[in-house]
N, C-alpha and C. Protein backbone atom coordinates (compact mmCIF):
# COMPACT_ATOMS: atom_id res chain seq x y z
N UNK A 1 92.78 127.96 132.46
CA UNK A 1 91.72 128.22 133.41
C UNK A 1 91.07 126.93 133.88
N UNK A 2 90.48 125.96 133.24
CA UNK A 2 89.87 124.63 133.27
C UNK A 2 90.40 123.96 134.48
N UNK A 3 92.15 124.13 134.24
CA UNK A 3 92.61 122.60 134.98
C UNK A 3 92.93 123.58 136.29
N UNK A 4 93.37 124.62 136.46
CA UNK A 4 92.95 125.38 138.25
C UNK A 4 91.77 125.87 138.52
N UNK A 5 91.00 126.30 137.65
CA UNK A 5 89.77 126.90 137.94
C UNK A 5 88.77 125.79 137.45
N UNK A 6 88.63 124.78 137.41
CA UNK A 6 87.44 123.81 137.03
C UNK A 6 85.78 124.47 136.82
N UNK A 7 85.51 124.44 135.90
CA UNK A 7 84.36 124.83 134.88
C UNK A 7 83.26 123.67 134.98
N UNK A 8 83.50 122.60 135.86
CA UNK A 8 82.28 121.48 136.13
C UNK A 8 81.90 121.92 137.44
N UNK A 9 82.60 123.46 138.15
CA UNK A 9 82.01 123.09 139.52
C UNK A 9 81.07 124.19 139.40
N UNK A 10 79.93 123.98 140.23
CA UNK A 10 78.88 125.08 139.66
C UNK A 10 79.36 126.68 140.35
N UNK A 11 79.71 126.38 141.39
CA UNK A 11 79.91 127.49 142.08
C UNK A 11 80.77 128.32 141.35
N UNK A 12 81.79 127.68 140.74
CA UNK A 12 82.96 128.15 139.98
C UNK A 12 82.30 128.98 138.77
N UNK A 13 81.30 128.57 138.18
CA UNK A 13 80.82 128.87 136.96
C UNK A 13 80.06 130.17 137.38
N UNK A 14 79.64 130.11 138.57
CA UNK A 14 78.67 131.16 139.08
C UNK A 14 79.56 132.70 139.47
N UNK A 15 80.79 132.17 139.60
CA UNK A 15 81.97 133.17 139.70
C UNK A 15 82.04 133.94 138.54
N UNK A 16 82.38 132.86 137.41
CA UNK A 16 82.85 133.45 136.21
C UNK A 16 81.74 134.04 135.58
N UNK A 17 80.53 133.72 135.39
CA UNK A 17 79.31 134.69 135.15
C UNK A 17 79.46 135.84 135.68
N UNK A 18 79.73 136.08 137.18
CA UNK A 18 79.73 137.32 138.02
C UNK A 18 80.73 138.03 136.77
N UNK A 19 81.62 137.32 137.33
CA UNK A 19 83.03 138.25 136.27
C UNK A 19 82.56 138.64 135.27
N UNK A 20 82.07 137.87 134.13
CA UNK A 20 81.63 138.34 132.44
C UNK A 20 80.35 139.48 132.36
N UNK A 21 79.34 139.56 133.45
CA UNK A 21 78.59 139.97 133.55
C UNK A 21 78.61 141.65 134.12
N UNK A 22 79.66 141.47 135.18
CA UNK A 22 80.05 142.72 135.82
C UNK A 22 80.83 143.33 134.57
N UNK A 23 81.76 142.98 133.56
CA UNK A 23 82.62 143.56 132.83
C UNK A 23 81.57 144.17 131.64
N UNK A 24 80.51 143.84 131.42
CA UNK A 24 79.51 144.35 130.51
C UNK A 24 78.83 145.27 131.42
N UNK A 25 78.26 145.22 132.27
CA UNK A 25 77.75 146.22 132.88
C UNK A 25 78.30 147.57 133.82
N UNK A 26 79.42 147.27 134.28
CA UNK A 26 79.87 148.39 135.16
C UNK A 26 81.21 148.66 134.34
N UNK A 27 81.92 147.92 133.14
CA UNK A 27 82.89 148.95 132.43
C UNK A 27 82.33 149.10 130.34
N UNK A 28 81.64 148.77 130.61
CA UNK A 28 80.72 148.49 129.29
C UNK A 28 81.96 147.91 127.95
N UNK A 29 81.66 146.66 128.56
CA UNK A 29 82.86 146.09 127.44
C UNK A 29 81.33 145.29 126.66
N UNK A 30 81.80 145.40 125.09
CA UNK A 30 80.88 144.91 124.67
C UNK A 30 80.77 143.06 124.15
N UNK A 31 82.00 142.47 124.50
CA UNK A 31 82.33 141.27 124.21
C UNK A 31 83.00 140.76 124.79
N UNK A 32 83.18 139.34 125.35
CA UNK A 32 84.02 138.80 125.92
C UNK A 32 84.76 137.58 125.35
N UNK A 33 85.68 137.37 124.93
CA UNK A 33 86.37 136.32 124.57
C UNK A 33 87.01 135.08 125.64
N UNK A 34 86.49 133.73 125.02
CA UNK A 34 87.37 132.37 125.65
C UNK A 34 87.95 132.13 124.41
N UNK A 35 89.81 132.06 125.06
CA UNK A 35 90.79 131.79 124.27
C UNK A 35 91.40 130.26 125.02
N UNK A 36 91.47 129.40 123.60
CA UNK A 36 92.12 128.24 124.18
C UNK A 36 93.39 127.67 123.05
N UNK A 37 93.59 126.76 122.95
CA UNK A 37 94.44 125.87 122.53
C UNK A 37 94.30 124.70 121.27
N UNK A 38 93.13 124.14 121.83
CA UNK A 38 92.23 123.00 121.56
C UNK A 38 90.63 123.21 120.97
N UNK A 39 90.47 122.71 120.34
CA UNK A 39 88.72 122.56 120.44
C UNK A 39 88.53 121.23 121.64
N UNK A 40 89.45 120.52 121.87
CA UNK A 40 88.66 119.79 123.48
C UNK A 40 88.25 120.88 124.39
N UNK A 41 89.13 121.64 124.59
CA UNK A 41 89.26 123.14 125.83
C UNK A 41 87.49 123.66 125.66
N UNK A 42 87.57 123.72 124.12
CA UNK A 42 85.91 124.54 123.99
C UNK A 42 84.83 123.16 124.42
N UNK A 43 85.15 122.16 123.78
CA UNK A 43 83.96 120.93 123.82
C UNK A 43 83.54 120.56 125.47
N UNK A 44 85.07 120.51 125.97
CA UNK A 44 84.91 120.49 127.97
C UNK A 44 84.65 121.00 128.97
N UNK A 45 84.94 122.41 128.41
CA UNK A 45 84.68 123.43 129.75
C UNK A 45 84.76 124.91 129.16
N UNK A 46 84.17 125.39 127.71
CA UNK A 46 83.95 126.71 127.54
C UNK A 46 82.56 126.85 127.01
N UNK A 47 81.84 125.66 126.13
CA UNK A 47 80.73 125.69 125.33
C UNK A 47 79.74 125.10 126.31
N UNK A 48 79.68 124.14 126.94
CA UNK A 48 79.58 124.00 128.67
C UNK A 48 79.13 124.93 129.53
N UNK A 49 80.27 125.54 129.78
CA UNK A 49 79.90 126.95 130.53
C UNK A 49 78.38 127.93 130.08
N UNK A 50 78.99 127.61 128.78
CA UNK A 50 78.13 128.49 127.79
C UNK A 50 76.34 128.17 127.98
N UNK A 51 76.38 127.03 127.82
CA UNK A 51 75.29 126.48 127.64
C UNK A 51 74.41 126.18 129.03
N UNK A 52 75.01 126.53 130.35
CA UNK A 52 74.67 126.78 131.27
C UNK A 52 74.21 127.65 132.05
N UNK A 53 74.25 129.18 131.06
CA UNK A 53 74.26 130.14 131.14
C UNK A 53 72.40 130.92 130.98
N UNK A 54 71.84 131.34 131.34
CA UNK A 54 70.51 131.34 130.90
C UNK A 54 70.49 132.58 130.18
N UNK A 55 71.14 133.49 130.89
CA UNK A 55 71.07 135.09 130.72
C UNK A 55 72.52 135.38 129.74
N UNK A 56 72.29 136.26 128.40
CA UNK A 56 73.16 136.12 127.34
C UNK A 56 74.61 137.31 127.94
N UNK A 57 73.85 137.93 129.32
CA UNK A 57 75.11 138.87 129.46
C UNK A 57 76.03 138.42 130.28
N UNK A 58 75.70 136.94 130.91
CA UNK A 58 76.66 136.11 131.38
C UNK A 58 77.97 135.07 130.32
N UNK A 59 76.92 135.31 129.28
CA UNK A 59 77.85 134.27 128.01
C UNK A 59 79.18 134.85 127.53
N UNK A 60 80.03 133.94 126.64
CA UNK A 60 81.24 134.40 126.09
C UNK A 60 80.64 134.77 124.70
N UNK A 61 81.32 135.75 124.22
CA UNK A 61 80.59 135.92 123.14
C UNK A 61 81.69 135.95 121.40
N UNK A 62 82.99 135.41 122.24
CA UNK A 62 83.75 134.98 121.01
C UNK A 62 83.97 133.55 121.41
N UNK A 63 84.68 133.01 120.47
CA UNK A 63 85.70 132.06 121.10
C UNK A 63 86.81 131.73 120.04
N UNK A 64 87.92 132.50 120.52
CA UNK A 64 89.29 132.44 120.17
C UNK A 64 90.09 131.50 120.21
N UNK A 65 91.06 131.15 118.88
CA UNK A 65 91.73 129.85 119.17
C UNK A 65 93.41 130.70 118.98
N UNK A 66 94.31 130.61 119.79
CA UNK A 66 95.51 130.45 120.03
C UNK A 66 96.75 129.05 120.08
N UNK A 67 96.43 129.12 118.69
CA UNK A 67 97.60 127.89 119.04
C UNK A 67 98.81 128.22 117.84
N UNK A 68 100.06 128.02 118.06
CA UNK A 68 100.85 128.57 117.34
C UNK A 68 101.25 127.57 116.25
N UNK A 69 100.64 127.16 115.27
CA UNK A 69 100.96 125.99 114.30
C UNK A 69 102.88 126.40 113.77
N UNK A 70 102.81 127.29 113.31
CA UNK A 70 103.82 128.12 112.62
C UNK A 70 105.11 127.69 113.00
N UNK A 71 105.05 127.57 114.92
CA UNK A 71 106.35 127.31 115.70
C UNK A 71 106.57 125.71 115.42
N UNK A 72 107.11 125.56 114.33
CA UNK A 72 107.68 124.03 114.27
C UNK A 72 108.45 123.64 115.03
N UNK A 73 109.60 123.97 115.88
CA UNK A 73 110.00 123.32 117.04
C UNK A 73 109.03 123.32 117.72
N UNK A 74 107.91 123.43 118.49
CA UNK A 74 106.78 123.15 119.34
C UNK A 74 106.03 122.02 119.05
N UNK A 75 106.20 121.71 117.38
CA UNK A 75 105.50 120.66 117.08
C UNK A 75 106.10 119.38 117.17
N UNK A 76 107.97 119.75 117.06
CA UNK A 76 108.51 118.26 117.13
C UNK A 76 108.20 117.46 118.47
N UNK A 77 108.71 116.22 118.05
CA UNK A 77 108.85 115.11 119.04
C UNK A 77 108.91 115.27 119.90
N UNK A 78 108.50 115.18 121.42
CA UNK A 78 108.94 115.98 122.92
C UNK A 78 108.46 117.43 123.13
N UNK A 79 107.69 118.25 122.20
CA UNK A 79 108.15 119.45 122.64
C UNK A 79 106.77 119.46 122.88
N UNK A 80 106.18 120.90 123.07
CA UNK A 80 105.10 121.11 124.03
C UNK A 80 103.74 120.62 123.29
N UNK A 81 103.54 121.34 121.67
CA UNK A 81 102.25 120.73 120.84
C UNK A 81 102.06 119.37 120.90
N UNK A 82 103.38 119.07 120.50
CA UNK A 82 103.49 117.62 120.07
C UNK A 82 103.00 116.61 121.34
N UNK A 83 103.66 116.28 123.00
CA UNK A 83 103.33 116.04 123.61
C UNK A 83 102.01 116.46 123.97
N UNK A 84 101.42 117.39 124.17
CA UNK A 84 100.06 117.82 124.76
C UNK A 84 98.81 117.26 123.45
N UNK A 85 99.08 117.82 122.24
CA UNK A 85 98.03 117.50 121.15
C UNK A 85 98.06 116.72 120.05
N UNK A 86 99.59 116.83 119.54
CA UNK A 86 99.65 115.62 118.30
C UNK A 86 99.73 114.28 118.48
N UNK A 87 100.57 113.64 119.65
CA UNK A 87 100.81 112.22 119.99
C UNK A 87 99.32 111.73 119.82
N UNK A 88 98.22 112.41 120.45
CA UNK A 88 96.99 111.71 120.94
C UNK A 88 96.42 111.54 120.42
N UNK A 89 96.41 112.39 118.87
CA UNK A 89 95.43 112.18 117.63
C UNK A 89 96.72 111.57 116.20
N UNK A 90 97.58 111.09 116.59
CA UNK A 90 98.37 110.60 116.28
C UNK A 90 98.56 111.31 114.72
N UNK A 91 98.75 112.60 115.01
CA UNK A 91 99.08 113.61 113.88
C UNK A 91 100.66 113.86 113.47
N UNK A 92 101.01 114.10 112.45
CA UNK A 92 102.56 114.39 112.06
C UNK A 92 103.09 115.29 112.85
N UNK A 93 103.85 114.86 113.72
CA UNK A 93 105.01 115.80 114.31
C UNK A 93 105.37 117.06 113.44
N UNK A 94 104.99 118.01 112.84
CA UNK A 94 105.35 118.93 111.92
C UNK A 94 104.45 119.79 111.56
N UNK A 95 105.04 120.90 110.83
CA UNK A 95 104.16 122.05 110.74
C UNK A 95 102.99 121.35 109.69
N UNK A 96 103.08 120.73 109.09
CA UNK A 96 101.63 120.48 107.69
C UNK A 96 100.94 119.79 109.14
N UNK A 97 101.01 118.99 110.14
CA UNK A 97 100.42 118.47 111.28
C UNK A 97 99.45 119.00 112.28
N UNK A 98 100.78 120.00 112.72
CA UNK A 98 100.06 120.97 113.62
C UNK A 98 99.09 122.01 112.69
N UNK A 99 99.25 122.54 111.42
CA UNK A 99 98.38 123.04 111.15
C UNK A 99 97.22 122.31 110.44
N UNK A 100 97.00 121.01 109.88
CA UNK A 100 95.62 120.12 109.97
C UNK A 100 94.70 120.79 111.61
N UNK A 101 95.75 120.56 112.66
CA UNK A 101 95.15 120.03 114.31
C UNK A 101 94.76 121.69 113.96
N UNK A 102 95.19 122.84 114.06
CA UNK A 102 94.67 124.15 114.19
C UNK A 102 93.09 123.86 112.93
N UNK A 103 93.26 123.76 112.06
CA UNK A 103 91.84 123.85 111.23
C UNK A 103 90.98 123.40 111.86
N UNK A 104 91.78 121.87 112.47
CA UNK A 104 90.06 120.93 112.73
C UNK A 104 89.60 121.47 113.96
N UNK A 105 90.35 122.28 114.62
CA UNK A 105 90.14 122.67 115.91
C UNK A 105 88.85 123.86 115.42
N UNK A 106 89.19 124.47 114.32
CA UNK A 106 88.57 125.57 114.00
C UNK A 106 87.15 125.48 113.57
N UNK A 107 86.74 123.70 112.60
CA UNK A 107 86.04 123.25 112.71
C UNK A 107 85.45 123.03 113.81
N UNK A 108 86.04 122.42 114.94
CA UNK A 108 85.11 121.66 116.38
C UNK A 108 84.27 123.38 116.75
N UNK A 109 85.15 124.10 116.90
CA UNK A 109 84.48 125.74 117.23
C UNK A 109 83.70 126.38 116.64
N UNK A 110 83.30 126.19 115.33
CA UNK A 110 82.43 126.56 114.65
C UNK A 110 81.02 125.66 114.66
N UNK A 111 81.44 123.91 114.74
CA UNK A 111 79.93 123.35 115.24
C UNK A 111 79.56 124.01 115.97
N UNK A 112 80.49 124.11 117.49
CA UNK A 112 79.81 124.67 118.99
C UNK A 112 79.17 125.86 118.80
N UNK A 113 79.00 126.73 117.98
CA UNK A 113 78.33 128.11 117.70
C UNK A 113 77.51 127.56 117.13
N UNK A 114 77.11 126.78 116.23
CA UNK A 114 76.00 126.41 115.71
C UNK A 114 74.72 125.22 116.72
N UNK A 115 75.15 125.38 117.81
CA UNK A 115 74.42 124.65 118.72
C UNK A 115 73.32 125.70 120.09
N UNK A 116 74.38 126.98 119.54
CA UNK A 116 74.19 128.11 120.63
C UNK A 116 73.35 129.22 119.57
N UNK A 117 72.37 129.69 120.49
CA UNK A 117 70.87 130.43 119.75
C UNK A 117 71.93 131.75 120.53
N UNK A 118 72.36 132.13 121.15
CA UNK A 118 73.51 132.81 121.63
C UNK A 118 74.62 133.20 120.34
N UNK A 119 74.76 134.31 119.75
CA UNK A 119 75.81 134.76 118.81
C UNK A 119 77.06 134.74 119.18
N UNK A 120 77.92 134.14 118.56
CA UNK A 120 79.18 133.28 119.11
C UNK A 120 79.97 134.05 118.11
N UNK A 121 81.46 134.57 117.91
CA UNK A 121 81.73 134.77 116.61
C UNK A 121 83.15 133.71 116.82
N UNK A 122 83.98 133.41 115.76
CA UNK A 122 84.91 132.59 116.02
C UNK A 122 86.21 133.78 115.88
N UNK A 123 87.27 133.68 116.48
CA UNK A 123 88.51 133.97 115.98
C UNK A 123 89.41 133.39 115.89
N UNK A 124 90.65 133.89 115.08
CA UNK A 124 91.81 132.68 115.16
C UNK A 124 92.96 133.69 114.91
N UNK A 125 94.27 133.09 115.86
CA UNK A 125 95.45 134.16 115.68
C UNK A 125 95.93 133.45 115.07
N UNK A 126 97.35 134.09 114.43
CA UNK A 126 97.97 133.94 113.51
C UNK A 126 99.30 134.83 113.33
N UNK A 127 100.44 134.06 113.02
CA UNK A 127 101.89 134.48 112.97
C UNK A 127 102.44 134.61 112.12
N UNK A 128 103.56 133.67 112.17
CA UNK A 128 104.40 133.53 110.87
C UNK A 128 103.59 132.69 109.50
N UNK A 129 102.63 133.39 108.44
CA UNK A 129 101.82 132.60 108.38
C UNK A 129 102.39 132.17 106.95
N UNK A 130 101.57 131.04 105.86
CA UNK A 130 102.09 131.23 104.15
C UNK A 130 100.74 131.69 103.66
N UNK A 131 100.40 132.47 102.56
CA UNK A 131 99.09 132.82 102.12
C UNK A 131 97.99 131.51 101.79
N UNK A 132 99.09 130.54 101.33
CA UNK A 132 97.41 129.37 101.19
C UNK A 132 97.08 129.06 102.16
N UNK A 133 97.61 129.40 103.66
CA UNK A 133 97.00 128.79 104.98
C UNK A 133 96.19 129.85 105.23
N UNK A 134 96.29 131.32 105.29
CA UNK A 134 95.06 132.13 105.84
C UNK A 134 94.00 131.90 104.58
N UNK A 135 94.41 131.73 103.51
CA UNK A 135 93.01 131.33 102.56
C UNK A 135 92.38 130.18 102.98
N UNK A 136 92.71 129.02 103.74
CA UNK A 136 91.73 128.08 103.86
C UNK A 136 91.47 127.93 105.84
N UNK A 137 92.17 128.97 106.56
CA UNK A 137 91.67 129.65 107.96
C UNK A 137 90.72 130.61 107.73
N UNK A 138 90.69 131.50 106.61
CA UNK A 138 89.52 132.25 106.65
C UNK A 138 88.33 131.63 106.38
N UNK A 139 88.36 130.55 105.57
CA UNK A 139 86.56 129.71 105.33
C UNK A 139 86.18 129.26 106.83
N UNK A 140 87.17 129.17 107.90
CA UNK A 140 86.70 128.46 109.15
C UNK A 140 86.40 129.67 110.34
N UNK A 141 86.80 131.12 110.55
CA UNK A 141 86.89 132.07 111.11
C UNK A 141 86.08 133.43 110.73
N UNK A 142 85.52 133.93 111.63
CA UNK A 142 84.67 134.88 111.64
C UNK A 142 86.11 136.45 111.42
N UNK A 143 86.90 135.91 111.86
CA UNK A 143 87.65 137.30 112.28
C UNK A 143 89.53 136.86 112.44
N UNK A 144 90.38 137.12 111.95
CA UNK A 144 91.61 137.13 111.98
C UNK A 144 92.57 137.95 112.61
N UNK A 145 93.24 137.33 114.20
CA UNK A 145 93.68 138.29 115.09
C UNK A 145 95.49 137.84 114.06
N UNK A 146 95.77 138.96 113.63
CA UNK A 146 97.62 138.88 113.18
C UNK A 146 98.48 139.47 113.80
N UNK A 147 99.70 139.14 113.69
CA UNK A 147 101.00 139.76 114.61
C UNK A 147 101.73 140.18 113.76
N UNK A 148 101.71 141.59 114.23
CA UNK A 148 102.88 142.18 113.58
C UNK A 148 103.69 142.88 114.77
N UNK A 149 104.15 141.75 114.98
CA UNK A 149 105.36 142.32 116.46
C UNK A 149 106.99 142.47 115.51
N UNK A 150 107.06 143.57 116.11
CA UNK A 150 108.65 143.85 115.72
C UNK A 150 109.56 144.66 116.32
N UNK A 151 110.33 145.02 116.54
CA UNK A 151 110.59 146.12 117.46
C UNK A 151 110.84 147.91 117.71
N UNK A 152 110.42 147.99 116.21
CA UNK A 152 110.44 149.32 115.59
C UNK A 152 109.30 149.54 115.18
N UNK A 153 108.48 150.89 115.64
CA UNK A 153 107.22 150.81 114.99
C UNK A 153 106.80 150.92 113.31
N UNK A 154 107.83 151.58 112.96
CA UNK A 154 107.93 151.71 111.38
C UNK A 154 107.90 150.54 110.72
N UNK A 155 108.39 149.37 111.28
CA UNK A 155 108.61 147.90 110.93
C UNK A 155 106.90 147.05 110.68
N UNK A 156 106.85 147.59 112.43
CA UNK A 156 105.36 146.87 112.32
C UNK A 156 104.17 147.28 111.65
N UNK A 157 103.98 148.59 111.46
CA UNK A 157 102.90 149.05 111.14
C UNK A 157 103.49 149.16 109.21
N UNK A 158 104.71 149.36 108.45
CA UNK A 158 104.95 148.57 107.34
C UNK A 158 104.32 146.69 107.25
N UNK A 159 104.60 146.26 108.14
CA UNK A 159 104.40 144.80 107.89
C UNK A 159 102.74 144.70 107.97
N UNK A 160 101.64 145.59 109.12
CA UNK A 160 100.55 145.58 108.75
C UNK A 160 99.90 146.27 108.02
N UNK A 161 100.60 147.15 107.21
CA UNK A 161 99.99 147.46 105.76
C UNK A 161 100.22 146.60 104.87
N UNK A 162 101.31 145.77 104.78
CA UNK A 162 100.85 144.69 103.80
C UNK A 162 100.57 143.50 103.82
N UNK A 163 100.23 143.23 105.07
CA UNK A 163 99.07 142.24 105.16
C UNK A 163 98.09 143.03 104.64
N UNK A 164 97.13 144.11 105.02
CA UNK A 164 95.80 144.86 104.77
C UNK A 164 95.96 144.68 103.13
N UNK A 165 97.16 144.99 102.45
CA UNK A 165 97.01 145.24 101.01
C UNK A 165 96.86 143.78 100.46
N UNK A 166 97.59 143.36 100.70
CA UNK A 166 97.37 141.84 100.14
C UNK A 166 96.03 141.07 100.43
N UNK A 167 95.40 141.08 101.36
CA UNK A 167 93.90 140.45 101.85
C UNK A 167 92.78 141.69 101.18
N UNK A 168 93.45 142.57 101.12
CA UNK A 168 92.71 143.36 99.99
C UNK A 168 92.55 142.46 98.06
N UNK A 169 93.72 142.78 98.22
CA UNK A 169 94.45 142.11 96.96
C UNK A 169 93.16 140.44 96.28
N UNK A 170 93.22 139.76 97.05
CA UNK A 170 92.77 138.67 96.92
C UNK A 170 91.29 138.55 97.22
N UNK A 171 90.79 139.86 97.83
CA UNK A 171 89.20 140.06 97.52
C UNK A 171 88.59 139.45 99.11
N UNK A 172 89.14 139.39 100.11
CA UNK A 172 89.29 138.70 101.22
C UNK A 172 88.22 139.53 102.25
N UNK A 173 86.87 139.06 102.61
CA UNK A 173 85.79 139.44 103.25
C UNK A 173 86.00 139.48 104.91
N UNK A 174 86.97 139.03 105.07
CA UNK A 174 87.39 138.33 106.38
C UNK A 174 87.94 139.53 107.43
N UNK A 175 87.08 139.52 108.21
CA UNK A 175 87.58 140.72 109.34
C UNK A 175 89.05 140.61 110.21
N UNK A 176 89.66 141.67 110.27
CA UNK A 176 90.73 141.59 110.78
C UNK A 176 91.41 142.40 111.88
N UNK A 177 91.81 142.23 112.76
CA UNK A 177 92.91 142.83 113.66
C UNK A 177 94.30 142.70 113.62
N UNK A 178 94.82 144.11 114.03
CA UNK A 178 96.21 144.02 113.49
C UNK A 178 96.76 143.87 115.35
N UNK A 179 97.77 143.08 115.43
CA UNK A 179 97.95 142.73 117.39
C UNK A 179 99.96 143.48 117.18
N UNK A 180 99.45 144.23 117.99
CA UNK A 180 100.84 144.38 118.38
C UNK A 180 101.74 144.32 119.51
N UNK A 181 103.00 143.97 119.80
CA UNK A 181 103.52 143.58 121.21
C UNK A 181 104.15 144.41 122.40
N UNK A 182 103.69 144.62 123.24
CA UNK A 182 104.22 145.75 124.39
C UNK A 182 105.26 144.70 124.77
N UNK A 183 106.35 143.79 124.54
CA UNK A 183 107.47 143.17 125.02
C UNK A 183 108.30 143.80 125.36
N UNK A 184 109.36 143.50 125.71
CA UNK A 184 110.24 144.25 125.62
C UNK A 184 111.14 143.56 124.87
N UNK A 185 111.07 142.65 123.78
CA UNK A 185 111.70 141.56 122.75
C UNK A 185 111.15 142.44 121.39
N UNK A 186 110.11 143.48 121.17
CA UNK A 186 109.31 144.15 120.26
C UNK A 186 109.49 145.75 120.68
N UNK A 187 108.35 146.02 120.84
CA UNK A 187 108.05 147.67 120.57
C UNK A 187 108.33 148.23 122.03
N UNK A 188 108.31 147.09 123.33
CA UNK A 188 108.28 147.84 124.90
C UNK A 188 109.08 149.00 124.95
N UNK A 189 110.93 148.65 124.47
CA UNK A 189 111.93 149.83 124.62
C UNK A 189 110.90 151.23 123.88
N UNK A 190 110.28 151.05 122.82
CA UNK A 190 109.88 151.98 121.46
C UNK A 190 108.70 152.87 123.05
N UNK A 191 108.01 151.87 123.18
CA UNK A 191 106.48 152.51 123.81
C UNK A 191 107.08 153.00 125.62
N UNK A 192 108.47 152.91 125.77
CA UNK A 192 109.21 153.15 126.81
C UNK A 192 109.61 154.43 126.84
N UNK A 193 110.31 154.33 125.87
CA UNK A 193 110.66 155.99 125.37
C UNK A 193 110.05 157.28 125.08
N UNK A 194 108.94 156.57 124.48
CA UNK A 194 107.90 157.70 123.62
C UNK A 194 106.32 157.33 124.43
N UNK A 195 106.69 156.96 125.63
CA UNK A 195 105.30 157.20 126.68
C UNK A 195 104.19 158.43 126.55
N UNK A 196 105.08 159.29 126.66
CA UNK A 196 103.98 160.44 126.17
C UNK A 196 103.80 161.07 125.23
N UNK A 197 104.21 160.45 123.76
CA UNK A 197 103.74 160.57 122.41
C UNK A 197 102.67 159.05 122.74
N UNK A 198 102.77 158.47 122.83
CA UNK A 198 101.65 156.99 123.41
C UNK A 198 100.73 157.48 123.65
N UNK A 199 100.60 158.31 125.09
CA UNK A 199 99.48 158.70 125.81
C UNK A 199 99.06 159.87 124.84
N UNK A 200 98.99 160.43 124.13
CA UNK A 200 98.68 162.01 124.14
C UNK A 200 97.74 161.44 122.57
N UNK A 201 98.04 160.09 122.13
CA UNK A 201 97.78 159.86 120.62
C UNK A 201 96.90 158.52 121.36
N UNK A 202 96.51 157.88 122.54
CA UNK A 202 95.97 156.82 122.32
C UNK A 202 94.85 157.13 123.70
């Protein structure tokens, strides 16, 4: 959004208020999430926004981090993390790398809520994950968005019962969402077929 929609121009900002503001009032959504990449993304042009804001039903009221540590080809040499975020903080090309850059990011997002008298909550997604990494993502996150994409629903909704049991298991306070994928690489063919077992149950 930042680099086509620029968040320094006021007018622009006065847009996106309209937008956040109309979605609370005329479809009564009760939260709005900015999802980025980076904690620069939040430090430049989301906490910014934020703080420009006078009236709280114009504000964002999460702020979500999406970055895929997990995908180690993304992190090597040339590839998209690596070029865009690791070269610059001159972090290890590799997954122990990219996932330092996801924490501290998680850190930079959690100061920015503590600057805002505005209730901010943090989230953070999450994939292919190992259990000592969501134990030390949950001390930094209000809320844990997980994937359990697969292409059979029996698959996925097995795989998010045991995530639930296991974060049970370990005594884990940490709020959670279970995300699942309308692809057609996942469940699309599944939610294709059975459209109106979908509709009649959702």
């Amino acid at each position: 959004m930042h680099k086509r929609f620029s968040l320094g121009n006021a007018a622009k900002k006065n847009v996106l208020a309209s937008f956040i503001s109309g979605a609370k009032l005329n479809y009564n959504i009760k939260k709005i999430s900015a999802s980025g990449e980076s904690g620069k993304f939040f430090v430049e042009a989301i906490h910014p926004y934020n703080q420009s804001r006078k009236k709280a039903i114009e504000k964002f009221d999460v702020y979500n981090l999406e970055y895929e540590y997990w995908d180690e080809k993304a992190s090597l040499n040339v590839w998209y993390y690596c070029e865009n975020y690791l070269k610059d903080g001159q972090i290890l090309f590799n997954r122990v790398g990219s996932f330092n850059f996801y924490l501290g990011t998680l850190t930079t997002m959690k100061l920015l809520t503590e600057e805002e008298s505005h209730s901010i909550k943090i989230e953070a997604y999450i994939g292919k994950f190992k259990e000592s990494e969501v134990l030390k993502i949950s001390n930094h996150t209000d809320r844990l968005l997980i994937d359990a994409y697969a292409e059979k629903i029996n698959t996925s909704f097995q795989y998010a019962q045991d995530i639930l049991k296991w974060l049970s298991e370990i005594k884990s306070e940490i709020q959670v969402s279970i995300v699942f994928s309308a692809e057609m690489n996942f469940m699309g063919p599944w939610l294709r077929k059975y459209r109106n077992f979908y509709r009649s149950k959702f």
